[in-house]
Protein backbone atom coordinates (compact mmCIF):
# COMPACT_ATOMS: atom_id res chain seq x y z
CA UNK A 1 -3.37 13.05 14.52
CA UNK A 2 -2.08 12.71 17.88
CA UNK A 3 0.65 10.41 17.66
CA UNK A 4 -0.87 8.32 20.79
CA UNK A 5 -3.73 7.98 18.83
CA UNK A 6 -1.70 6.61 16.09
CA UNK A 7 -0.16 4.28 18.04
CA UNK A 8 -3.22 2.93 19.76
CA UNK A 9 -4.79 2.28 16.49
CA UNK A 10 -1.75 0.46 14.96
CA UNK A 11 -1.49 -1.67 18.23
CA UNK A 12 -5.08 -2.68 17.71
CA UNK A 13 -4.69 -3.43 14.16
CA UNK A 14 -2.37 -5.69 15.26
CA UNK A 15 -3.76 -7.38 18.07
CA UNK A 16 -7.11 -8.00 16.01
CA UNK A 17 -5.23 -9.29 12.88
CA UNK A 18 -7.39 -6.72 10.81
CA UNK A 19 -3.84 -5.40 9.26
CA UNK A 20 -3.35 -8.58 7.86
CA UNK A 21 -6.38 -8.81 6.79
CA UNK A 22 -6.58 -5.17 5.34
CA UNK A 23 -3.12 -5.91 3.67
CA UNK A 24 -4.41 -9.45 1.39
CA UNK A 25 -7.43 -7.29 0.49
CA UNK A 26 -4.99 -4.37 -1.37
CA UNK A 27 -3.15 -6.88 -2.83
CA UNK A 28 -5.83 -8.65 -3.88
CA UNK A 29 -7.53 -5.67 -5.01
CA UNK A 30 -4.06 -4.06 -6.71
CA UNK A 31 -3.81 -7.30 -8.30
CA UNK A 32 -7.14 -7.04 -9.83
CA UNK A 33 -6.59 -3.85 -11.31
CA UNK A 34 -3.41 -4.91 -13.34
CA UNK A 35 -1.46 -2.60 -10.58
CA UNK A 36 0.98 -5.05 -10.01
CA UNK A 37 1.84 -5.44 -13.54
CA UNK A 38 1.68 -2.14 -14.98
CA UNK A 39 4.70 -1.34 -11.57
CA UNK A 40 6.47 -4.08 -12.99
CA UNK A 41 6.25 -3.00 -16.73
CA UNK A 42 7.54 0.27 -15.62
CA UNK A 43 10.19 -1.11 -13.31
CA UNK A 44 11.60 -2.51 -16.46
CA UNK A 45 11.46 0.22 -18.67
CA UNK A 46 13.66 1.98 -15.74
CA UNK A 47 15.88 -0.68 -16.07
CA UNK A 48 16.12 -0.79 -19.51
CA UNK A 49 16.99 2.19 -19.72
CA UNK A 50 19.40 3.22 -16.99
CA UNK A 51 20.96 -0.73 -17.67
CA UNK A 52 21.21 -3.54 -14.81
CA UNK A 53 24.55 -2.81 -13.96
CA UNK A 54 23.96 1.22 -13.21
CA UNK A 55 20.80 0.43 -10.74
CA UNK A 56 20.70 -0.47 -7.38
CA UNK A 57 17.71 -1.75 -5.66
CA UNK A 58 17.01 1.32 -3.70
CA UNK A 59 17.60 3.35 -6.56
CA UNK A 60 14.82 1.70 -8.56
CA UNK A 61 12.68 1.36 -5.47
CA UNK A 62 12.75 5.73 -5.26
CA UNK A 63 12.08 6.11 -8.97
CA UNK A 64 8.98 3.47 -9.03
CA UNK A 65 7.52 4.73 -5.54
CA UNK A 66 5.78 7.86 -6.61
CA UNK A 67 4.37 6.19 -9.90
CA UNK A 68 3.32 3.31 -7.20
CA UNK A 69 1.29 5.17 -5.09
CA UNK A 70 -0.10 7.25 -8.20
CA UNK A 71 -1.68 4.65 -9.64
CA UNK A 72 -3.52 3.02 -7.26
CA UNK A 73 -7.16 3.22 -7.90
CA UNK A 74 -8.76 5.81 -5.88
CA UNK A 75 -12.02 3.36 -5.52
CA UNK A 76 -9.29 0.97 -3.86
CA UNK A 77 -8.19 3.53 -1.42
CA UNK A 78 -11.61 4.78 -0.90
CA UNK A 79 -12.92 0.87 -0.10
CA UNK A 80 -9.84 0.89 2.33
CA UNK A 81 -10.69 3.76 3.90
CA UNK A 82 -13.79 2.73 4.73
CA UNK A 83 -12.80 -0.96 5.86
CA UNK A 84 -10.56 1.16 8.12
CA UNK A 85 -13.34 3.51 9.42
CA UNK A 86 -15.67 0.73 10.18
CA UNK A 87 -13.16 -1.16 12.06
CA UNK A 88 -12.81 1.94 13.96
CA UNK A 89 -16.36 2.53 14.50
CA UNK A 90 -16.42 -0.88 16.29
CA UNK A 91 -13.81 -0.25 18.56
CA UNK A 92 -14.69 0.63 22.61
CA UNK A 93 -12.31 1.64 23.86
CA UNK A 94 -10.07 3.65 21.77
């Protein structure tokens, strides 16, 4: 994607609020699907293991991202996707 096009986009995501409104409905959504606690669950186990003392913040941050991202239901990203699109379609002049 053309980075202008990028821009654009995220400047009218902005402008409209629709990123904050795309933003409560993952978390709401995440939330829903026990996301948020099955992260934390394994954010603990990290700690747990590697002990409080031997983990930084960013450390843990890195080791949870990928298992983050992987669990997020793909009917989640799929509804987001098309919130996304259909805000899109709306939009003149873009």
């Amino acid at each position: 994607m053309d980075p202008s096009v990028k821009t654009t986009i995220e400047q009218r995501l902005l402008e409209t609020g629709e990123k904050e409104r795309l933003k409560e409905h993952l978390r709401n959504r995440l939330t829903e699907a026990g996301w948020r606690e099955e992260l934390k669950l394994h954010a603990k186990e990290i700690v747990a293991k590697r002990g409080l003392n031997s983990i930084t913040h960013d450390d843990l941050v890195k080791e949870i991202t990928p298992k983050g991202r992987a669990l997020v239901p793909d009917v989640v990203k799929k509804e987001l996707l098309v919130k996304i699109q259909t805000f899109l379609s709306h939009q003149n002049n873009m």
